[in-house]
PDB file of N, CA and C in Angstrom:
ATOM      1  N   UNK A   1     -10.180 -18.365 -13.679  1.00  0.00           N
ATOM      2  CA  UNK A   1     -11.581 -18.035 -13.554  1.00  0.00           C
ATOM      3  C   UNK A   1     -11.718 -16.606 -13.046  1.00  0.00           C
ATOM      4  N   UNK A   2     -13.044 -15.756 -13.188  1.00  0.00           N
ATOM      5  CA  UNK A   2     -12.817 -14.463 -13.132  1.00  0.00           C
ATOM      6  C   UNK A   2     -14.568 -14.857 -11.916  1.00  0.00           C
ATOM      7  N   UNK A   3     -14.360 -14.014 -11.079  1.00  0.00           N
ATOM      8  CA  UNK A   3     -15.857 -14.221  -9.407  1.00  0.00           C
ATOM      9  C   UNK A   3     -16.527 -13.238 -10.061  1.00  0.00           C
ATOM     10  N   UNK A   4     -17.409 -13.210  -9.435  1.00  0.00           N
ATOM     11  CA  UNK A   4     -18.367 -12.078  -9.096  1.00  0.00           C
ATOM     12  C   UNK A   4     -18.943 -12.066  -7.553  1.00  0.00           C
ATOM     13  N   UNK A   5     -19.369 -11.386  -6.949  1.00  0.00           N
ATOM     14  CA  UNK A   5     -20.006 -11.256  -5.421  1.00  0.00           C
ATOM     15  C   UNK A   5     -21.271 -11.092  -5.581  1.00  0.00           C
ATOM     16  N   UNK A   6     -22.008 -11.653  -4.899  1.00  0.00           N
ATOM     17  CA  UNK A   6     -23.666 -11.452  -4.310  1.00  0.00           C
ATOM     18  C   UNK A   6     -23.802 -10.451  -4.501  1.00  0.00           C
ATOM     19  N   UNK A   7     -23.501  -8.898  -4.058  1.00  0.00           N
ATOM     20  CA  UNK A   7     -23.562  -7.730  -4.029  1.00  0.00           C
ATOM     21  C   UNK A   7     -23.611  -7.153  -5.530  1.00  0.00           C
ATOM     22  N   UNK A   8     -22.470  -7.521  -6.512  1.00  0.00           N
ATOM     23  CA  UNK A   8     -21.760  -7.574  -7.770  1.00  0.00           C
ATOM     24  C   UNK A   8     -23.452  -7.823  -8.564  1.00  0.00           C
ATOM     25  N   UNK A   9     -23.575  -9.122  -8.046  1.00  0.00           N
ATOM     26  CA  UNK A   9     -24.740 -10.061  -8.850  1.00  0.00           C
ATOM     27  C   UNK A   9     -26.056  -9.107  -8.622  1.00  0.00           C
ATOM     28  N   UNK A  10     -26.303  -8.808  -7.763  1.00  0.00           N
ATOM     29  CA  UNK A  10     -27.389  -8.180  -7.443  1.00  0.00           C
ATOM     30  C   UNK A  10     -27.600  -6.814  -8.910  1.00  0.00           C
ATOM     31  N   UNK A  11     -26.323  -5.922  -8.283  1.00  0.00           N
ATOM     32  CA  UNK A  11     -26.513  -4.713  -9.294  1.00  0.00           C
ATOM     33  C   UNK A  11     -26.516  -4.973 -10.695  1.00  0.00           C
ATOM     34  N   UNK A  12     -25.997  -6.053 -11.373  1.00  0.00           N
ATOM     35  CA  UNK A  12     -25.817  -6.183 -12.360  1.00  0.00           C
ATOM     36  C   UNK A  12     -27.427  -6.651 -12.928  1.00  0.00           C
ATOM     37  N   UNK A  13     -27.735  -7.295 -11.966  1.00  0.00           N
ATOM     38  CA  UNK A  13     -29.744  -7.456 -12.293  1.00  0.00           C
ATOM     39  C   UNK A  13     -30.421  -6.223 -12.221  1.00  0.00           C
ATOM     40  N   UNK A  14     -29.923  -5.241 -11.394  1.00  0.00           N
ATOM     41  CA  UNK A  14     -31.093  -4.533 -11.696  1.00  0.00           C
ATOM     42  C   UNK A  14     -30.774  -3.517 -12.504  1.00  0.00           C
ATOM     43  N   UNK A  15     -29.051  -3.660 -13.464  1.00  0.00           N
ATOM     44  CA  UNK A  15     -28.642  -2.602 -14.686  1.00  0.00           C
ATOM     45  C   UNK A  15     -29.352  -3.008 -15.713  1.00  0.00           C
ATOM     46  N   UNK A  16     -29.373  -4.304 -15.466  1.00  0.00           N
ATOM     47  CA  UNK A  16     -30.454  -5.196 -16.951  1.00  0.00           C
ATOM     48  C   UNK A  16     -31.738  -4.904 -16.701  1.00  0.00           C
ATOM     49  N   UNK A  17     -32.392  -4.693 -15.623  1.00  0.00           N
ATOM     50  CA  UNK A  17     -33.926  -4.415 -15.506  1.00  0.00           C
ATOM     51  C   UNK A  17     -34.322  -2.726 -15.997  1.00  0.00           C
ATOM     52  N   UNK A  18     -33.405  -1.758 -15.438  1.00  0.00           N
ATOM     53  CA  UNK A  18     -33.328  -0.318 -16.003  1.00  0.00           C
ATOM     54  C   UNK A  18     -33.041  -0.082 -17.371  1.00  0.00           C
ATOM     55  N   UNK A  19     -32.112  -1.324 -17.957  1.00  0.00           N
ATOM     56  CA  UNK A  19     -31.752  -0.797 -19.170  1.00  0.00           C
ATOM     57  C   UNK A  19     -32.420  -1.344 -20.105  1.00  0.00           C
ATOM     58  N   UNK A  20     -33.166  -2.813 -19.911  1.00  0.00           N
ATOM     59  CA  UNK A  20     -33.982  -3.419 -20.337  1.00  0.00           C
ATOM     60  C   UNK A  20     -32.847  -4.542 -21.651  1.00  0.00           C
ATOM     61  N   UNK A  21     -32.027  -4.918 -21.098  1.00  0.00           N
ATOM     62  CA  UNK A  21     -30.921  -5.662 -21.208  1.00  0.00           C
ATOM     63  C   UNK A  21     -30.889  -7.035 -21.208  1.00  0.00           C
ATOM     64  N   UNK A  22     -31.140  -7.228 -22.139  1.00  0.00           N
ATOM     65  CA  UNK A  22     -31.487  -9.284 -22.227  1.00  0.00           C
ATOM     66  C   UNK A  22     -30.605 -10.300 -21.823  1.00  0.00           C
ATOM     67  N   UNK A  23     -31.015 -11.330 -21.558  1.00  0.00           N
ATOM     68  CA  UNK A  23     -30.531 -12.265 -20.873  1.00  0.00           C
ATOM     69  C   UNK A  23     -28.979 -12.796 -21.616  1.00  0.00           C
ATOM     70  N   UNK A  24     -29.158 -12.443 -23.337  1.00  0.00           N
ATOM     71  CA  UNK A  24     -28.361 -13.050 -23.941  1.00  0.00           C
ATOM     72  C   UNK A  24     -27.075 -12.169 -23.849  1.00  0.00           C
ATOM     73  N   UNK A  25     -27.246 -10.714 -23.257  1.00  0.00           N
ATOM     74  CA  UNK A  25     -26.109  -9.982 -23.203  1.00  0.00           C
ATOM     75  C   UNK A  25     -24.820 -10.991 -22.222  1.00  0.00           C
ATOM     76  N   UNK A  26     -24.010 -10.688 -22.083  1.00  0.00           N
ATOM     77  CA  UNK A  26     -22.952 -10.878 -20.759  1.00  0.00           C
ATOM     78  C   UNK A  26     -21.912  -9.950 -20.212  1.00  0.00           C
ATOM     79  N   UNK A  27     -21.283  -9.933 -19.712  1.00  0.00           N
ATOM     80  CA  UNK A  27     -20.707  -8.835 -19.074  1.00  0.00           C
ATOM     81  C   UNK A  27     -19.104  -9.320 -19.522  1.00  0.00           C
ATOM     82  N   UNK A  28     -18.479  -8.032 -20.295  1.00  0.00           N
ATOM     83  CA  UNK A  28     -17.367  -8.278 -20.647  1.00  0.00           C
ATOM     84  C   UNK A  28     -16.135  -7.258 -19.656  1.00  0.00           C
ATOM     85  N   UNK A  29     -15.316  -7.941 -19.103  1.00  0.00           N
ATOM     86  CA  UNK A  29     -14.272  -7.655 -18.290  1.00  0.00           C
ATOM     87  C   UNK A  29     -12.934  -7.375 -19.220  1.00  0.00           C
ATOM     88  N   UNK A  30     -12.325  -6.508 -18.994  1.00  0.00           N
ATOM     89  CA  UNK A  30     -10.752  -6.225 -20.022  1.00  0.00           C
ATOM     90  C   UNK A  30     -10.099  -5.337 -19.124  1.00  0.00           C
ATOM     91  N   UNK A  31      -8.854  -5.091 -19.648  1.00  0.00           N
ATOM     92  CA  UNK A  31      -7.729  -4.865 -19.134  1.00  0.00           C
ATOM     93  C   UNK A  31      -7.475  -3.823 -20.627  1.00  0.00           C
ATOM     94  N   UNK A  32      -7.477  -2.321 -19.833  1.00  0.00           N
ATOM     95  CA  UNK A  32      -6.399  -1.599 -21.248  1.00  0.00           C
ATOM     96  C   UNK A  32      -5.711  -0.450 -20.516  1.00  0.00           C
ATOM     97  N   UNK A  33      -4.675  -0.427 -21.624  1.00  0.00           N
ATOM     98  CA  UNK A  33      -3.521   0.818 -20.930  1.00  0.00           C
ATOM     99  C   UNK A  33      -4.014   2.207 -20.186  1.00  0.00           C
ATOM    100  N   UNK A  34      -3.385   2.309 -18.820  1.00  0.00           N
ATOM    101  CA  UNK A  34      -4.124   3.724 -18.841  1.00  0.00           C
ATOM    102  C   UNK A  34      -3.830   3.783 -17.511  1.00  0.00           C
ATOM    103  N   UNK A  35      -4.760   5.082 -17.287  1.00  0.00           N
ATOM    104  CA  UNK A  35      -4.837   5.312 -15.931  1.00  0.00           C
ATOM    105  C   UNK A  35      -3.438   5.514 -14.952  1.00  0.00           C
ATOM    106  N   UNK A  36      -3.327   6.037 -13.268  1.00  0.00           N
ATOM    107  CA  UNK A  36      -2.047   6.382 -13.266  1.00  0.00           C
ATOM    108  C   UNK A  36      -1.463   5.437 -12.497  1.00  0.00           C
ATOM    109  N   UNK A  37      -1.700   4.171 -12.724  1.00  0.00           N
ATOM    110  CA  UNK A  37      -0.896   2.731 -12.153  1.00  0.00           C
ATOM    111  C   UNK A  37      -0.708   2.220 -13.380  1.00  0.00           C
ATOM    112  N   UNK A  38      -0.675   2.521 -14.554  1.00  0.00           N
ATOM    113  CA  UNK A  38      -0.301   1.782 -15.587  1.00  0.00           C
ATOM    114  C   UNK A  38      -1.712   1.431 -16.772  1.00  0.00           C
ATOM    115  N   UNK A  39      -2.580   0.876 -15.612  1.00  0.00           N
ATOM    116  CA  UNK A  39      -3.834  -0.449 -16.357  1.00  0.00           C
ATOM    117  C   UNK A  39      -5.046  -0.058 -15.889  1.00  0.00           C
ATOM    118  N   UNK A  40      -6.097   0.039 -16.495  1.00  0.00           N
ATOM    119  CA  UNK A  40      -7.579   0.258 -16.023  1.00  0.00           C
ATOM    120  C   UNK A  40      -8.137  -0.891 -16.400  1.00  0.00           C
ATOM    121  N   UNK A  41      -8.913  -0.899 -15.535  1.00  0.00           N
ATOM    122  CA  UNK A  41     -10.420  -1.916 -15.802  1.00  0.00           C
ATOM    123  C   UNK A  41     -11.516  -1.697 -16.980  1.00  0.00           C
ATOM    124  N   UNK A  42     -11.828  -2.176 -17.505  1.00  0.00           N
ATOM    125  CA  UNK A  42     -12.766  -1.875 -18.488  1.00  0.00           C
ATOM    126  C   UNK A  42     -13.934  -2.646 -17.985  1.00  0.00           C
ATOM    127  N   UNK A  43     -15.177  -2.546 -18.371  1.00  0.00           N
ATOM    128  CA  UNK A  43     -16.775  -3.127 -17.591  1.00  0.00           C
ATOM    129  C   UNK A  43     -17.941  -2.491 -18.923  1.00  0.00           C
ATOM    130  N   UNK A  44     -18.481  -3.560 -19.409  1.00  0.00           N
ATOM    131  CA  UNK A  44     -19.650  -3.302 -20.296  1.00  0.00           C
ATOM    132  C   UNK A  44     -20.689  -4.541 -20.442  1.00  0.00           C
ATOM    133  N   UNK A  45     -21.523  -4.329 -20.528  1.00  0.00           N
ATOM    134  CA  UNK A  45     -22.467  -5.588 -21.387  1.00  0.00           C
ATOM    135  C   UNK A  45     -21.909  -5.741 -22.840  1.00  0.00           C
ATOM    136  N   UNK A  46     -22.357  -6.822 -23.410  1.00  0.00           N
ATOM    137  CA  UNK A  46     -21.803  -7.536 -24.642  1.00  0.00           C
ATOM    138  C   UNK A  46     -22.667  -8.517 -24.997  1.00  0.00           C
ATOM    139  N   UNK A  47     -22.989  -8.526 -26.610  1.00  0.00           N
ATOM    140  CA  UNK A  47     -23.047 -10.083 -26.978  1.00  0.00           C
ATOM    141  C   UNK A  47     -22.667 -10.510 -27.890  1.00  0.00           C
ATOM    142  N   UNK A  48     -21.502 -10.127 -28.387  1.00  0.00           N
ATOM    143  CA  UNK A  48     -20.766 -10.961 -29.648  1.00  0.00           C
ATOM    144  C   UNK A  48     -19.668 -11.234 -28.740  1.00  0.00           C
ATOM    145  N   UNK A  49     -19.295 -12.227 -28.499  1.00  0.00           N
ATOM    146  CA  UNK A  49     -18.235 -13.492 -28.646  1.00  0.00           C
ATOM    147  C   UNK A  49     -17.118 -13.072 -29.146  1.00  0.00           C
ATOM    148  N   UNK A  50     -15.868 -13.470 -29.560  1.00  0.00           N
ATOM    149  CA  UNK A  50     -14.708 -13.145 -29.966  1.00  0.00           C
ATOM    150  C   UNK A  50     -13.922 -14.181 -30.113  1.00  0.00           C
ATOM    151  N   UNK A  51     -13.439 -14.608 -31.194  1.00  0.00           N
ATOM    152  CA  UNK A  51     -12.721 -16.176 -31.204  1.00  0.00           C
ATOM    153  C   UNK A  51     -12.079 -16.102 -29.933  1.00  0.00           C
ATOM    154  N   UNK A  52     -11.198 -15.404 -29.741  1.00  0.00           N
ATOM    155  CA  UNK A  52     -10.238 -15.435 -28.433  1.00  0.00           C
ATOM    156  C   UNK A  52     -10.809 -15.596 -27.002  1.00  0.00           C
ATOM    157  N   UNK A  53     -12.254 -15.588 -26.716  1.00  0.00           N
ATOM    158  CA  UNK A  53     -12.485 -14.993 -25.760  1.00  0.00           C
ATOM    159  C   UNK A  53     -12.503 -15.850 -24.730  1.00  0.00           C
ATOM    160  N   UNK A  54     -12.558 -15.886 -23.614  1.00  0.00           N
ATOM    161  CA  UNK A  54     -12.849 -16.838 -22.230  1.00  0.00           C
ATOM    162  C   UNK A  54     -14.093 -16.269 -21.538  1.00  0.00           C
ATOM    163  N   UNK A  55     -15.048 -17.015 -21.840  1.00  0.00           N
ATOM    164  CA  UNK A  55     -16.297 -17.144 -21.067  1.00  0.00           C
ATOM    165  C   UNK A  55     -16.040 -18.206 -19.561  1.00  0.00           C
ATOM    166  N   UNK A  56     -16.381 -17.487 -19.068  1.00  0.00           N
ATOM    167  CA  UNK A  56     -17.008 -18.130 -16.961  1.00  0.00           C
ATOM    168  C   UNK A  56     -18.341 -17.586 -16.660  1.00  0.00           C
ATOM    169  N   UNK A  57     -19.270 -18.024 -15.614  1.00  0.00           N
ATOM    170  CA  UNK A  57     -20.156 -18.120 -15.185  1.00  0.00           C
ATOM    171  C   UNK A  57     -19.589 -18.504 -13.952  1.00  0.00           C
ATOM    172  N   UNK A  58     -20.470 -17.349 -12.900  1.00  0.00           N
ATOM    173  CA  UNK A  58     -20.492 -17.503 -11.491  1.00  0.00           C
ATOM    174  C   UNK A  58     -21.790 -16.899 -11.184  1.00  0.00           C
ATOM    175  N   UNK A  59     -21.895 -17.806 -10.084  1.00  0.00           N
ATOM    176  CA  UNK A  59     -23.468 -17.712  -9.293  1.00  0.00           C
ATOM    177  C   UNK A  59     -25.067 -16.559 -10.623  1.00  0.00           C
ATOM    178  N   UNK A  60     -24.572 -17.487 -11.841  1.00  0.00           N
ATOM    179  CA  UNK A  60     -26.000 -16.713 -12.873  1.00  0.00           C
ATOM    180  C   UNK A  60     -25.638 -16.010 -13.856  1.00  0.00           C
ATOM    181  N   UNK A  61     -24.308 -15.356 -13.263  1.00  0.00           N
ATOM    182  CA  UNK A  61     -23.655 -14.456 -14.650  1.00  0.00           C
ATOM    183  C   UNK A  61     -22.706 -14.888 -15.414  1.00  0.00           C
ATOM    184  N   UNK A  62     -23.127 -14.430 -16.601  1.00  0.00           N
ATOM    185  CA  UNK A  62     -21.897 -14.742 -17.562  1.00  0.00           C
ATOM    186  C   UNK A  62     -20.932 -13.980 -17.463  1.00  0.00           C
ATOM    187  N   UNK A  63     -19.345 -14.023 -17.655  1.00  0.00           N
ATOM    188  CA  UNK A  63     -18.395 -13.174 -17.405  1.00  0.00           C
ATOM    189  C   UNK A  63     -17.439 -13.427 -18.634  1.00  0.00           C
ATOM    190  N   UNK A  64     -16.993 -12.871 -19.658  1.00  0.00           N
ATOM    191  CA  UNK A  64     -16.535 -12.862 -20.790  1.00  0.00           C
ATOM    192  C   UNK A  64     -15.216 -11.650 -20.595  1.00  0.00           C
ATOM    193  N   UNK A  65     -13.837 -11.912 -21.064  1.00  0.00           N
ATOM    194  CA  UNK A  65     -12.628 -11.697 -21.227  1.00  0.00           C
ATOM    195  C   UNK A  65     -11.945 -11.847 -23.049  1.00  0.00           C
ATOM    196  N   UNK A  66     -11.218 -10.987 -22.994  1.00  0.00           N
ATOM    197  CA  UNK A  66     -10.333 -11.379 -23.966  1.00  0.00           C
ATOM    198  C   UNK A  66      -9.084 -11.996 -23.311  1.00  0.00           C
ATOM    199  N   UNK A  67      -8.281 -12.896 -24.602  1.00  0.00           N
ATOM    200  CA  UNK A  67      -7.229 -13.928 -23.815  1.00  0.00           C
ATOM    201  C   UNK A  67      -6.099 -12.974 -23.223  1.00  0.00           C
ATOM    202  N   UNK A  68      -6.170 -12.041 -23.728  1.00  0.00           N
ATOM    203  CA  UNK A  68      -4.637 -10.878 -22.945  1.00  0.00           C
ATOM    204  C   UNK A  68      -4.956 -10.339 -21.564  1.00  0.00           C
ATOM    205  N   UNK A  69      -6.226  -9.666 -21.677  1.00  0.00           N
ATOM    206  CA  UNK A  69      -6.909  -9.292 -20.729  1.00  0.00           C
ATOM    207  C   UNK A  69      -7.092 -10.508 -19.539  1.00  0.00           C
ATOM    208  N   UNK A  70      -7.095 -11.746 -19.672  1.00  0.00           N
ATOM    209  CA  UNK A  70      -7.469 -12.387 -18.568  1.00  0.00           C
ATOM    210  C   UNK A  70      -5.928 -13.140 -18.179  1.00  0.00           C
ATOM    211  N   UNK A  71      -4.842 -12.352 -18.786  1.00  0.00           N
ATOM    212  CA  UNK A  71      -3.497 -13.168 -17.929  1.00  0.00           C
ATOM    213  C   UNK A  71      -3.434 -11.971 -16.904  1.00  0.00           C
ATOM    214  N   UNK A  72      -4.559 -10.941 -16.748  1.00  0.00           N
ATOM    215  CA  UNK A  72      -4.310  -9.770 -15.363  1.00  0.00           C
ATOM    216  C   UNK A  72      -5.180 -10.067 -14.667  1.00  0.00           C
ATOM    217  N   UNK A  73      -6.329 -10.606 -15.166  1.00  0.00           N
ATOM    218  CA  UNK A  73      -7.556 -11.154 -14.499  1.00  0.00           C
ATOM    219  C   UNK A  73      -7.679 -12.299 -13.821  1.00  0.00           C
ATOM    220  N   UNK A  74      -7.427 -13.184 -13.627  1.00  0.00           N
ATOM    221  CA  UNK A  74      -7.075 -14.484 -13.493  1.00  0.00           C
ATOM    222  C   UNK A  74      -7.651 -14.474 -11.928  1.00  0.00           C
ATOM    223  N   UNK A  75      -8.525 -15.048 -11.391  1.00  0.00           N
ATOM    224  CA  UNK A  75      -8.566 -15.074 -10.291  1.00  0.00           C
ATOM    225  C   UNK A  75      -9.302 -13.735  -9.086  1.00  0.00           C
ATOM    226  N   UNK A  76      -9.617 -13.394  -9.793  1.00  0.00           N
ATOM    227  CA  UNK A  76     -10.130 -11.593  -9.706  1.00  0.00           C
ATOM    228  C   UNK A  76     -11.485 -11.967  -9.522  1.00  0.00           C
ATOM    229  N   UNK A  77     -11.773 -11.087  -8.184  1.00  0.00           N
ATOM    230  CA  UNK A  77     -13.874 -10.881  -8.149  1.00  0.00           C
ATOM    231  C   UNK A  77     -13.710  -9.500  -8.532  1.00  0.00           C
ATOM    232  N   UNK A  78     -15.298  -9.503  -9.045  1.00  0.00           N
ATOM    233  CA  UNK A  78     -15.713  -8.345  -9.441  1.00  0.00           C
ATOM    234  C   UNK A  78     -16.808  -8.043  -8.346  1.00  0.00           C
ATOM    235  N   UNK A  79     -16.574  -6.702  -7.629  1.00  0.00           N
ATOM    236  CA  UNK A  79     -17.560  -6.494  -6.530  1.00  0.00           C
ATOM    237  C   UNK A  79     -18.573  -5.405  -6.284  1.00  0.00           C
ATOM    238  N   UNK A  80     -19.175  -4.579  -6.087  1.00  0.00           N
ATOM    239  CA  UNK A  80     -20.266  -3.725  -5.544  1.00  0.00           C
ATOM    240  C   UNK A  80     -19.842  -3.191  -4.516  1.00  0.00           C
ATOM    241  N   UNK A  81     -19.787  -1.916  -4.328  1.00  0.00           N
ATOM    242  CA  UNK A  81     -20.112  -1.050  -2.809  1.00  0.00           C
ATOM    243  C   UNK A  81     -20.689   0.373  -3.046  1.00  0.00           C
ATOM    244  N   UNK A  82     -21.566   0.206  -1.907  1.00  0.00           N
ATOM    245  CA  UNK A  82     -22.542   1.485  -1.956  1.00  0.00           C
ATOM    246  C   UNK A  82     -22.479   2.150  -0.881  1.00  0.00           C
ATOM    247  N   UNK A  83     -21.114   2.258   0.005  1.00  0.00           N
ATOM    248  CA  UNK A  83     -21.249   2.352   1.110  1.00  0.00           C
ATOM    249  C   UNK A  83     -20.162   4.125   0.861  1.00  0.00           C
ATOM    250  N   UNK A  84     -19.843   4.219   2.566  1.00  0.00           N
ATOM    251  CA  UNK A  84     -19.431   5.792   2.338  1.00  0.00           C
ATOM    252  C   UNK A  84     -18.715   6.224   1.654  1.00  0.00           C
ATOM    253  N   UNK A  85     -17.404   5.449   1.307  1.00  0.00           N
ATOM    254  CA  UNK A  85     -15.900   5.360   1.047  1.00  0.00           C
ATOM    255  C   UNK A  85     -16.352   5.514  -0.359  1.00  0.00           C
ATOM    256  N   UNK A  86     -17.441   5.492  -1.552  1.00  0.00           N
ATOM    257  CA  UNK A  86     -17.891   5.417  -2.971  1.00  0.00           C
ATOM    258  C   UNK A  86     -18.437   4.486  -3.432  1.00  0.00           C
ATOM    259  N   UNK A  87     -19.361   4.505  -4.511  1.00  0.00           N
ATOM    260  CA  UNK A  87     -20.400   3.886  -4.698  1.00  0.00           C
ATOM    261  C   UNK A  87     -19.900   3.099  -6.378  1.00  0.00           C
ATOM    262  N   UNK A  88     -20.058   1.908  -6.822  1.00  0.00           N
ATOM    263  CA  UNK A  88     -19.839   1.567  -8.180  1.00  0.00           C
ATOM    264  C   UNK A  88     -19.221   0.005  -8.122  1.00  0.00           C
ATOM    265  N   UNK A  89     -18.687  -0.310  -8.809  1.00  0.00           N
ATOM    266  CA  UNK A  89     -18.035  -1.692  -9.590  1.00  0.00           C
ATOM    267  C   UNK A  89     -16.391  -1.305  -8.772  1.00  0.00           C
ATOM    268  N   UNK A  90     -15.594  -2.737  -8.005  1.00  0.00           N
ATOM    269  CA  UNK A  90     -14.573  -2.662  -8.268  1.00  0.00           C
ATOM    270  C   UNK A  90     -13.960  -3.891  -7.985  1.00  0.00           C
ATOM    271  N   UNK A  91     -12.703  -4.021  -8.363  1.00  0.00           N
ATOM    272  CA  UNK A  91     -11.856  -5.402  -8.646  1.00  0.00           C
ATOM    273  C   UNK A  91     -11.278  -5.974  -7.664  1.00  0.00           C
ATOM    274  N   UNK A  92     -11.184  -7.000  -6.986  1.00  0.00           N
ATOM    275  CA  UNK A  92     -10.648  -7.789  -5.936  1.00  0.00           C
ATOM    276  C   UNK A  92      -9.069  -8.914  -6.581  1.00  0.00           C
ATOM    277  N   UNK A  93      -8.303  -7.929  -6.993  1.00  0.00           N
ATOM    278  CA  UNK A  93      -7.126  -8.520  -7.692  1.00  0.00           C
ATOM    279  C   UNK A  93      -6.361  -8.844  -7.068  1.00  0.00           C
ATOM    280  N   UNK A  94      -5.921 -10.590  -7.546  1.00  0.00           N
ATOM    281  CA  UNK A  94      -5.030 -10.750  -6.607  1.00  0.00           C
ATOM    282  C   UNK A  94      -3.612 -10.477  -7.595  1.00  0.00           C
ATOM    283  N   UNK A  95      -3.693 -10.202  -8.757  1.00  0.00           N
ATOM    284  CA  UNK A  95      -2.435 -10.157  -9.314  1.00  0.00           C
ATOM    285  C   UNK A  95      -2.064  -8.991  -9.344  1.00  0.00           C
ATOM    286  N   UNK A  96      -2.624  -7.822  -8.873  1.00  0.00           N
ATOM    287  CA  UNK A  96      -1.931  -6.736  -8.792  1.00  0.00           C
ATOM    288  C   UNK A  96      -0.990  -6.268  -7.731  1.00  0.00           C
ATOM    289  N   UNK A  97      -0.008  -5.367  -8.096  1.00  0.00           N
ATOM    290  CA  UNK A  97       1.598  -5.594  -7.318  1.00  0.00           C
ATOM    291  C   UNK A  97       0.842  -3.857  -6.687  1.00  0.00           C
ATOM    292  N   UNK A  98       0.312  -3.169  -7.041  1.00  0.00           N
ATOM    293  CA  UNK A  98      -0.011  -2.332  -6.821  1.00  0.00           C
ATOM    294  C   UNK A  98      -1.246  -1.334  -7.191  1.00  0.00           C
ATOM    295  N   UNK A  99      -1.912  -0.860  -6.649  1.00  0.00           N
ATOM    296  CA  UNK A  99      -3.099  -0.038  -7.106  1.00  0.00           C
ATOM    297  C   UNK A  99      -3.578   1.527  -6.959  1.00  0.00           C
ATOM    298  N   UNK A 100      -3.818   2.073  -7.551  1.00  0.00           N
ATOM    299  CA  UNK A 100      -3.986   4.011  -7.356  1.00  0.00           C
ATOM    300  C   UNK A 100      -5.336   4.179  -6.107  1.00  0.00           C
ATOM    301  N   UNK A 101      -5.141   5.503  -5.864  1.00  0.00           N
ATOM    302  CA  UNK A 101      -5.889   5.671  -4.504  1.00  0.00           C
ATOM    303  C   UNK A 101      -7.244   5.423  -4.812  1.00  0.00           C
ATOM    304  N   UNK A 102      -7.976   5.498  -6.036  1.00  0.00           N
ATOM    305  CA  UNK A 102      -9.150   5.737  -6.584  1.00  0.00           C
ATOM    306  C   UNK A 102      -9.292   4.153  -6.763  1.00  0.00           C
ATOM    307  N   UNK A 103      -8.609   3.134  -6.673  1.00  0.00           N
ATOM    308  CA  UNK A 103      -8.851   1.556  -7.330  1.00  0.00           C
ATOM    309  C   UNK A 103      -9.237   1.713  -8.765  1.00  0.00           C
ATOM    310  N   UNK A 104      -9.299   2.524  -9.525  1.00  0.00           N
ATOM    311  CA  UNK A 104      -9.580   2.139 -11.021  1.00  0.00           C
ATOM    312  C   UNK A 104      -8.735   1.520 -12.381  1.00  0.00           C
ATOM    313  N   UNK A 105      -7.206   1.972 -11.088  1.00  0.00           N
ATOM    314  CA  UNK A 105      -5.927   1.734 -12.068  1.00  0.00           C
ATOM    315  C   UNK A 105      -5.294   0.526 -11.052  1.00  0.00           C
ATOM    316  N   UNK A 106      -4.358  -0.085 -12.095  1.00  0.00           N
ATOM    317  CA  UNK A 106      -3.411  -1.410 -11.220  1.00  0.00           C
ATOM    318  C   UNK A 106      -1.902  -1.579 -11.843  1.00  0.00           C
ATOM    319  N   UNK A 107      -1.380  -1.936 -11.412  1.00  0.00           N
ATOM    320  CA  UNK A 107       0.256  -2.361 -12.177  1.00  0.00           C
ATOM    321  C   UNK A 107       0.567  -3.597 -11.377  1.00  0.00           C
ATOM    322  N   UNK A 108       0.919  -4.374 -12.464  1.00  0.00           N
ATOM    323  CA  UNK A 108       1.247  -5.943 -11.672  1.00  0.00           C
ATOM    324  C   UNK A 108       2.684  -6.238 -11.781  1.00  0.00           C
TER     325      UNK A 108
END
């Protein structure tokens, strides 16, 4: 299963209220090469489906994966901070063996 946080949940309502972003969208989570730990996060709205895909729902949101992408994901919140340290989306992984100073990259 892939979380989301209260905080997470919050911003993601009011990206759909600015962007004017329908209910039927969902938020697609992936995993692609990159970045200087190996792996980046990927983060978008979506609404086409994908045979492969793994849909979850936590506390309202839909959370959508591809099947490769979620053997890194597995267990992972997706969180919010607006506080001093930087402001945006980031990952609460427990499968990562390691992560870059910026959190955008991971290597497991």
């Amino acid at each position: 299963m892939i979380f989301i946080s209260d905080k997470a949940v919050e911003k993601v309502k009011q990206l759909r209220a600015e962007s004017s972003i329908g209910e039927d969208y969902f938020l697609r989570v992936g995993v692609v090469g990159g970045g200087c730990s190996g792996l980046s996060y990927k983060l978008d709205f979506d609404n086409e489906l994908q045979p492969k895909d793994q849909l979850f729902e936590d506390k309202g949101v839909k959370l959508v994966t591809d099947l490769k992408s979620f053997l890194y994901l597995c267990d992972t919140t997706l969180d919010f901070s607006d506080g001093l340290n930087g402001k945006g989306f980031h990952f609460i992984n427990p499968n990562a063996s390691r992560s870059c100073g910026c959190g955008e990259s991971f290597s497991v």
